[in-house]
Protein backbone atom coordinates (compact mmCIF):
# COMPACT_ATOMS: atom_id res chain seq x y z
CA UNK A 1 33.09 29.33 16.75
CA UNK A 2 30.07 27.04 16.59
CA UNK A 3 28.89 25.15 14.49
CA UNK A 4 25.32 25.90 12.98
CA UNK A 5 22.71 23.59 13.99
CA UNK A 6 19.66 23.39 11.61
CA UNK A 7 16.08 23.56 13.98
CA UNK A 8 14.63 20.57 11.73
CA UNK A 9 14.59 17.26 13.68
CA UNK A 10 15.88 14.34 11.45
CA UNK A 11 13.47 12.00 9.93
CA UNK A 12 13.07 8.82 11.85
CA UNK A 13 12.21 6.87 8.81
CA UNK A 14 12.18 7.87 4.66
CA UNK A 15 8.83 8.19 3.41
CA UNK A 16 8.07 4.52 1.55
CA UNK A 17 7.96 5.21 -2.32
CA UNK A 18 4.76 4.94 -3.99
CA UNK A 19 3.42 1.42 -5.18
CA UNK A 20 4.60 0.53 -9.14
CA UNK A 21 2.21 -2.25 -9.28
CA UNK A 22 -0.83 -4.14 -7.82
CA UNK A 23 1.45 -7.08 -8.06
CA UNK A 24 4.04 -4.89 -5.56
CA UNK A 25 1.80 -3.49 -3.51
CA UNK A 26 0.11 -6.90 -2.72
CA UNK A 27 3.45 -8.12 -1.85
CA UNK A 28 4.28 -5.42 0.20
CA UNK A 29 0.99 -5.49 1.80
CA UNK A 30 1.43 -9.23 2.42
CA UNK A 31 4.67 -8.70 4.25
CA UNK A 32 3.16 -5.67 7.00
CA UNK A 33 0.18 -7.98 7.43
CA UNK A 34 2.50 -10.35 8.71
CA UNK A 35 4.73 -8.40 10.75
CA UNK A 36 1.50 -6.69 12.31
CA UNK A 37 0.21 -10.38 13.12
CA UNK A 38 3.77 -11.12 14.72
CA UNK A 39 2.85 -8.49 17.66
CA UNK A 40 6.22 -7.94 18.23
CA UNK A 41 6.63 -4.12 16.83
CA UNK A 42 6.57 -1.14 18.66
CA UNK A 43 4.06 1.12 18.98
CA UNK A 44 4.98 3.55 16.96
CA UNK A 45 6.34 1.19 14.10
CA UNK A 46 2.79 -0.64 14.26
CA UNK A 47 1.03 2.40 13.42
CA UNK A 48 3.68 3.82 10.85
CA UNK A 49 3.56 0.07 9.05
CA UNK A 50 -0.41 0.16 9.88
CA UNK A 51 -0.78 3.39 7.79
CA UNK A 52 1.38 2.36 4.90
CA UNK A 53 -0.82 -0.57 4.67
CA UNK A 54 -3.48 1.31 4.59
CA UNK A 55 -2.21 2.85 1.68
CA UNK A 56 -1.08 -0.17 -0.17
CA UNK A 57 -4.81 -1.15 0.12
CA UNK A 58 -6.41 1.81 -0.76
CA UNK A 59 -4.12 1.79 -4.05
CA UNK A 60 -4.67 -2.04 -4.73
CA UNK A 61 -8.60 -1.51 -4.39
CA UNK A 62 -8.34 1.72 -6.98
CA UNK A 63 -6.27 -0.51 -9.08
CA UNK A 64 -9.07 -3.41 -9.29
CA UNK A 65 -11.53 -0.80 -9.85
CA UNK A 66 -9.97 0.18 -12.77
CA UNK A 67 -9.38 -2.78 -14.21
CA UNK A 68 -12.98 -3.88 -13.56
CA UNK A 69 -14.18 -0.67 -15.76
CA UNK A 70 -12.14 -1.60 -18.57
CA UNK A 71 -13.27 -4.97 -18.49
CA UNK A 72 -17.49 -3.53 -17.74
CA UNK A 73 -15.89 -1.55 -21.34
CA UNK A 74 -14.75 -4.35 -23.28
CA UNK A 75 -17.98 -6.69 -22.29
CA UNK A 76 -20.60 -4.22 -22.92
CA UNK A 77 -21.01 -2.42 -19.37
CA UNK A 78 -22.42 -6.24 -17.85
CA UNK A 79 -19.62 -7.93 -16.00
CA UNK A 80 -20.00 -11.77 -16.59
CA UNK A 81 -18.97 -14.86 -14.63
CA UNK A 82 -15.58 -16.18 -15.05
CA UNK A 83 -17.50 -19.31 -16.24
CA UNK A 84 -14.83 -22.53 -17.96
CA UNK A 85 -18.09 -23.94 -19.48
């Protein structure tokens, strides 16, 4: 008797996990930017790497903005120069 076959295709790839930290999504942003710049991926491992960079950006930019809204908090809604004066 056969053998039942499921009618889901396997995944090519996992899904990446989620960034931890600015600090790890930089990196990991870092590294596709420089495998992108290599031009020696496939098509269709340039556009999965090109999305997940797109996503480590999008989280690195909503990390800075929070981090500049604490800091508009702690100096009185007026962000000042990062003056050594």
């Amino acid at each position: 008797m056969p053998t039942p076959t499921s009618s889901r295709a396997p995944r090519e790839a996992a899904t990446p996990a989620p960034a931890t930290s600015y600090e790890a999504a930089l990196e990991e942003l870092e590294q596709l930017v420089a495998q992108l710049d290599a031009g020696k991926l496939p098509l269709d491992q340039l556009l999965t790497r090109y999305q997940r960079g797109a996503e480590l950006l999008t989280f690195c930019r909503a990390r800075l903005d929070e981090v500049e809204d604490q800091i508009k908090v702690l100096e009185g809604s007026t962000l000042k120069p990062w003056d050594a004066n």
